[in-house]
Protein backbone atom coordinates (compact mmCIF):
# COMPACT_ATOMS: atom_id res chain seq x y z
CA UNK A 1 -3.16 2.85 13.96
CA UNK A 2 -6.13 1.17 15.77
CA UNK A 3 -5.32 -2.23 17.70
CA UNK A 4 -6.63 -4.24 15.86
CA UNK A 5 -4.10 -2.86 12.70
CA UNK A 6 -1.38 -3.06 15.57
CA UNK A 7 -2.11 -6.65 16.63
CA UNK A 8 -2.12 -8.01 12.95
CA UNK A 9 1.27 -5.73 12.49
CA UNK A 10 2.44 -7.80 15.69
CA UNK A 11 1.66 -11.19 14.37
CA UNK A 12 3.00 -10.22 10.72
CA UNK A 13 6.30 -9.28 12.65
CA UNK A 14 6.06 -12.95 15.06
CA UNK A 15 5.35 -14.71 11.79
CA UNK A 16 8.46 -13.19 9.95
CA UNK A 17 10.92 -13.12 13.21
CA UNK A 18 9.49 -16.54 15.16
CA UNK A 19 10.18 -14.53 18.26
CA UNK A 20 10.25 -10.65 19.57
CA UNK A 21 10.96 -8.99 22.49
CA UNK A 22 8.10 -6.91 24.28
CA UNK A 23 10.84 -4.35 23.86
CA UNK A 24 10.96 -4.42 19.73
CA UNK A 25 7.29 -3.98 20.29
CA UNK A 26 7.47 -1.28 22.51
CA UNK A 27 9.55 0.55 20.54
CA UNK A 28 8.19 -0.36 16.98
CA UNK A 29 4.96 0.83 17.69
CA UNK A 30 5.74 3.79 20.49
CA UNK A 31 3.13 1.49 23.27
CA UNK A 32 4.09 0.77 26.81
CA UNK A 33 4.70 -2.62 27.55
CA UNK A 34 1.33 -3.55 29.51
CA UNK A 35 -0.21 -2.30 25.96
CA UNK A 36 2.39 -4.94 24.70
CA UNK A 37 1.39 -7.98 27.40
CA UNK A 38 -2.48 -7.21 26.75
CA UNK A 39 -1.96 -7.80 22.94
CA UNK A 40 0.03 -10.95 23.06
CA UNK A 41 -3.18 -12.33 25.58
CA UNK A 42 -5.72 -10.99 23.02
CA UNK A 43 -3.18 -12.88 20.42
CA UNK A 44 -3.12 -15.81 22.33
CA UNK A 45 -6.42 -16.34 22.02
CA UNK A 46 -6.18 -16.96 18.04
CA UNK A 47 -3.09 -18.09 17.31
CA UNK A 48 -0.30 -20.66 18.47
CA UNK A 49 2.08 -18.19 20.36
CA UNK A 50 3.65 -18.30 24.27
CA UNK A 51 5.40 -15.52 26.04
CA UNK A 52 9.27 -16.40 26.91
CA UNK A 53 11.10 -15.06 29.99
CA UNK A 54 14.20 -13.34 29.49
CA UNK A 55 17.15 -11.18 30.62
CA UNK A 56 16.11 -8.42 28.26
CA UNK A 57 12.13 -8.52 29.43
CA UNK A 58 10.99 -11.27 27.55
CA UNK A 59 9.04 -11.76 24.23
CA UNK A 60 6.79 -13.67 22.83
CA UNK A 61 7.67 -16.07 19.89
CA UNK A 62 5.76 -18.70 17.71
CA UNK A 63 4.75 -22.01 19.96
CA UNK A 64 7.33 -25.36 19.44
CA UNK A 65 5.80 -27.21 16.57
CA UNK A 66 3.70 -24.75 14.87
CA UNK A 67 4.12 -22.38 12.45
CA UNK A 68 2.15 -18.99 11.06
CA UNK A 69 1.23 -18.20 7.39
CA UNK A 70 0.45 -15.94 5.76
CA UNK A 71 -2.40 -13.82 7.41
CA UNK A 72 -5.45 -14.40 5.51
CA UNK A 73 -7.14 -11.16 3.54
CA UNK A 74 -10.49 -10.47 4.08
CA UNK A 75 -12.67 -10.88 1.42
CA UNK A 76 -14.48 -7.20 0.68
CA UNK A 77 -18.53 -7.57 1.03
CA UNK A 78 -20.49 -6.12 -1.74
CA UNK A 79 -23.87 -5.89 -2.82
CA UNK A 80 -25.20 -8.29 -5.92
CA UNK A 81 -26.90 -6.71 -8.94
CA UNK A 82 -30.30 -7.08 -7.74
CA UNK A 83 -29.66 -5.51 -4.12
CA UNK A 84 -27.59 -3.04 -5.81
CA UNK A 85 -30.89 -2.50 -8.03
CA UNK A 86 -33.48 -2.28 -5.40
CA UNK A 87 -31.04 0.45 -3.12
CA UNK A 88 -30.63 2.75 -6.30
CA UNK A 89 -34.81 2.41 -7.19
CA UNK A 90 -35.34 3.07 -3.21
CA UNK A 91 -32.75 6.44 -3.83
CA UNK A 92 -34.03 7.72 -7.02
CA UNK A 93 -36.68 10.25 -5.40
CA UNK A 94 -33.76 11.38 -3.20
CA UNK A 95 -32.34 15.68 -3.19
CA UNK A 96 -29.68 17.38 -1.03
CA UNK A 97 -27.94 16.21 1.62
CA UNK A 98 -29.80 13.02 1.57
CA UNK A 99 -28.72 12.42 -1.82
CA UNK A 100 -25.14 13.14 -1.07
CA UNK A 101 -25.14 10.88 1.94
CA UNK A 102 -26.69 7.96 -0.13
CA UNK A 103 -24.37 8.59 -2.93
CA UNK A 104 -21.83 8.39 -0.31
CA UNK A 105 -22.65 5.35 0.63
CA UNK A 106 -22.90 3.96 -2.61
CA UNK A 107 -19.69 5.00 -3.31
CA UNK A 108 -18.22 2.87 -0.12
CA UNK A 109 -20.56 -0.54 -0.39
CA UNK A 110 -21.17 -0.59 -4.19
CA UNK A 111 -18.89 -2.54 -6.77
């Protein structure tokens, strides 16, 4: 999991819960809990959350007054017909490996 995956898990887990302990984090995604303080200041930065002090080392939980939908989902880029024409014209005289890696390509851009 990279941390950006891990940071959207965390807010998924703030929106559902309204607040969690750096501990639940710690433990949920096997991170040390200066991994766990440096995400909630990255998450700060988009979204309306606060740490909380506490007996059991704290958390961070959903800001008085706001709340968090749904995350949005990013909408997948893709090429239009006449892009998608011009690439496979500029690829036709293509053999071997290059053909493989455009086809490759293709096969992760193209509708």
């Amino acid at each position: 999991m990279t941390p950006t995956e891990r940071r959207e898990a965390e807010i998924e887990i703030i929106r559902q819960k309204k607040q969690v302990t750096y501990s639940y984090f710690m433990q949920e995604f096997g991170v040390s809990r200066e991994t766990v303080r440096n995400d909630t200041i990255k998450l700060m930065c988009s979204y309306p959350i606060e740490t909380v002090r506490g007996r059991y080392g704290g958390g961070v939980r959903i800001c008085p007054g706001y709340t968090l939908g749904p995350l949005p989902k990013p909408k997948a880029k893709t090429f239009n017909p006449e892009q998608l024409a011009l690439i496979l014209e500029l690829g036709a005289p293509l053999t071997g490996h290059k053909l493989d890696v455009f086809n490759s390509i293709l096969s992760d851009f193209a509708p």
